[in-house]
C-alpha atoms as a PDB file:
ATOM      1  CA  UNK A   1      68.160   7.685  44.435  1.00  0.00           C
ATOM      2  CA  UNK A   2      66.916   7.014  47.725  1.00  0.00           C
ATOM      3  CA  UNK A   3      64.914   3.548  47.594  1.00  0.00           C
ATOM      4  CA  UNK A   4      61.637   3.705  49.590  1.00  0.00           C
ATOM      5  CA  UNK A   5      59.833   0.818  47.879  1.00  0.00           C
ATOM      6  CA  UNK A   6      60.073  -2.337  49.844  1.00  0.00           C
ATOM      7  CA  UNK A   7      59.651  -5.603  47.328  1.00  0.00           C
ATOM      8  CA  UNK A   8      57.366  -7.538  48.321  1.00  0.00           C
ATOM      9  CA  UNK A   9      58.346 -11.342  48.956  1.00  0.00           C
ATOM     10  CA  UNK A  10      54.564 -12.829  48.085  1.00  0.00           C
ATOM     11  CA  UNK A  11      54.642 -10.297  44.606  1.00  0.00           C
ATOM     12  CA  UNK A  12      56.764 -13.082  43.094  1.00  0.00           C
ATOM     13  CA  UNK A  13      59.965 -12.130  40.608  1.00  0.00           C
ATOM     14  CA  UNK A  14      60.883  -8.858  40.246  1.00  0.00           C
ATOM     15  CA  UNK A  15      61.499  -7.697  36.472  1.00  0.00           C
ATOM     16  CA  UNK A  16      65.040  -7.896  35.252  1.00  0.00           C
ATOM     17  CA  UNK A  17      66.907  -4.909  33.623  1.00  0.00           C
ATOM     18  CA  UNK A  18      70.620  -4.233  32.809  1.00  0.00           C
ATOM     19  CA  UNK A  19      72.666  -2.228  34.523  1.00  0.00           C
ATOM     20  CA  UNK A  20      74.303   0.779  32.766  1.00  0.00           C
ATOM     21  CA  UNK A  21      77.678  -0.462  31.087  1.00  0.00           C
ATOM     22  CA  UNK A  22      78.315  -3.198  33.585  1.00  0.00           C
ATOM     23  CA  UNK A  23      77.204  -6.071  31.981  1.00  0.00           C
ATOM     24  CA  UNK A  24      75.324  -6.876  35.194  1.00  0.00           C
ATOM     25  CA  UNK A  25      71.431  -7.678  35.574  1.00  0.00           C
ATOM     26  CA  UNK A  26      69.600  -5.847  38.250  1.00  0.00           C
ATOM     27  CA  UNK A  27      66.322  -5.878  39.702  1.00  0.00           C
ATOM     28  CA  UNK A  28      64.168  -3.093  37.943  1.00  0.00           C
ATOM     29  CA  UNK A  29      63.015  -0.605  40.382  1.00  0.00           C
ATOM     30  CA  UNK A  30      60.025   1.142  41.009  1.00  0.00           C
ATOM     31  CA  UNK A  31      59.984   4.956  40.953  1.00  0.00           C
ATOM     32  CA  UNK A  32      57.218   7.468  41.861  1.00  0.00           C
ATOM     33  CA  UNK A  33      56.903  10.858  39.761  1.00  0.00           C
ATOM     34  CA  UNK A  34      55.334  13.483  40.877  1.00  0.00           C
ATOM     35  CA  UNK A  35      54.405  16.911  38.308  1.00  0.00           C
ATOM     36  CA  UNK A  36      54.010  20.177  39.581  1.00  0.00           C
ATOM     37  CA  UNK A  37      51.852  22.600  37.365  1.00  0.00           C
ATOM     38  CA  UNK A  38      52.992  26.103  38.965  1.00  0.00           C
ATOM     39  CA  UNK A  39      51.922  29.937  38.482  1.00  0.00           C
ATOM     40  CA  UNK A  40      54.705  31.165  37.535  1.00  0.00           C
ATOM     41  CA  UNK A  41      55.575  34.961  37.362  1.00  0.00           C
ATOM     42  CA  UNK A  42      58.266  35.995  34.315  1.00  0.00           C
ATOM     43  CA  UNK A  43      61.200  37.494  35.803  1.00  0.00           C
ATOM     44  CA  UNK A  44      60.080  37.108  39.659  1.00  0.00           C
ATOM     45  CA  UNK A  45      62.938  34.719  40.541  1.00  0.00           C
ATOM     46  CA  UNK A  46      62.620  34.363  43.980  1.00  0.00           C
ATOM     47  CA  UNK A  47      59.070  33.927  43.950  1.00  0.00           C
ATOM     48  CA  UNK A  48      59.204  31.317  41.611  1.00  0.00           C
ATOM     49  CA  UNK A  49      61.608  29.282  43.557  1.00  0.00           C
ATOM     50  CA  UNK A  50      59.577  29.698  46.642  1.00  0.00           C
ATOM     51  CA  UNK A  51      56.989  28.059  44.410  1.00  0.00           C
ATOM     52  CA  UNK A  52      59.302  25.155  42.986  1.00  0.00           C
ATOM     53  CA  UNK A  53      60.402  24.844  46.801  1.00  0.00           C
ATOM     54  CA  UNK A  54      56.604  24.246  47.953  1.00  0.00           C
ATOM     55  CA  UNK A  55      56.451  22.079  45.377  1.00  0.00           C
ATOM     56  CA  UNK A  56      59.129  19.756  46.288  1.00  0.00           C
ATOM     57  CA  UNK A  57      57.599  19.514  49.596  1.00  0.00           C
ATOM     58  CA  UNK A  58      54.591  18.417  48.410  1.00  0.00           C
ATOM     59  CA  UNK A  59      56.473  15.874  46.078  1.00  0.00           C
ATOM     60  CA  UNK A  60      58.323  14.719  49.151  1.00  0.00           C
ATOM     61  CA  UNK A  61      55.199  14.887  51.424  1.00  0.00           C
ATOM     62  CA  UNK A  62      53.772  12.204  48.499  1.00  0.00           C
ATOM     63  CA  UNK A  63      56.776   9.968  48.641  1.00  0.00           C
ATOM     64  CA  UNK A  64      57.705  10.878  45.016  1.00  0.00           C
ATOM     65  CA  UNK A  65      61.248  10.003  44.043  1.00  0.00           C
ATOM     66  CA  UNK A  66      61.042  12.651  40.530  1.00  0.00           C
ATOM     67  CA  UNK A  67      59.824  15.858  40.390  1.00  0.00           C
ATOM     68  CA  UNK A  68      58.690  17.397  36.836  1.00  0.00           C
ATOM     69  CA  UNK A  69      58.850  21.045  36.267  1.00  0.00           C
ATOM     70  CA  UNK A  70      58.194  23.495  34.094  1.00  0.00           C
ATOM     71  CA  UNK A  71      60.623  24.291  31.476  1.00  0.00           C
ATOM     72  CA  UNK A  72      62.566  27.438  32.503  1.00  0.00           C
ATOM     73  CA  UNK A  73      60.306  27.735  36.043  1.00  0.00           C
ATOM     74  CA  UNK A  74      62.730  29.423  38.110  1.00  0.00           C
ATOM     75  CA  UNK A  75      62.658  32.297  35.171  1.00  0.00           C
ATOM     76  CA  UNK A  76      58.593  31.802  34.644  1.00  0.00           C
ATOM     77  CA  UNK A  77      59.203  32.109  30.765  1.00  0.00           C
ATOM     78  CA  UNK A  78      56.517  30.094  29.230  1.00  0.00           C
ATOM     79  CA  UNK A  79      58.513  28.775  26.043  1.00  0.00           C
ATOM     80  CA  UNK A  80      57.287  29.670  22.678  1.00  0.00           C
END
């Protein structure tokens, strides 16, 4: 992941957290989600990933380090 928080010095101590099976303890991280609610067409592939697309630039335009989907978007089945 591409950090593009700064810390801030004068925010005081940053929260600890483990890292992943390394015994180490690293600064926590801040992370900005973004979720995109799309209108999604079954079976029009290509014009659903134009839409996911669009939405990733939006998500990016908004400094977001996650986008959520949809589950199944690029299909457009809405699950039952």
């Amino acid at each position: 992941m591409a950090g593009r928080v700064v810390p801030d010095a004068a925010a005081g101590p940053r929260p600890m957290c483990p890292g992943p099976g390394s015994g180490r303890i690293l600064p926590a991280m801040p992370i900005r989600v973004a979720g995109a609610q799309l209108n999604l067409v079954v079976g029009d592939l290509r014009g659903n990933e134009e839409r996911i697309a669009e939405a990733m630039d939006w998500a990016e335009e908004g400094a977001a380090d996650v986008l959520l989907l949809p589950e199944l978007a690029v299909t457009g089945y809405p699950p039952e």
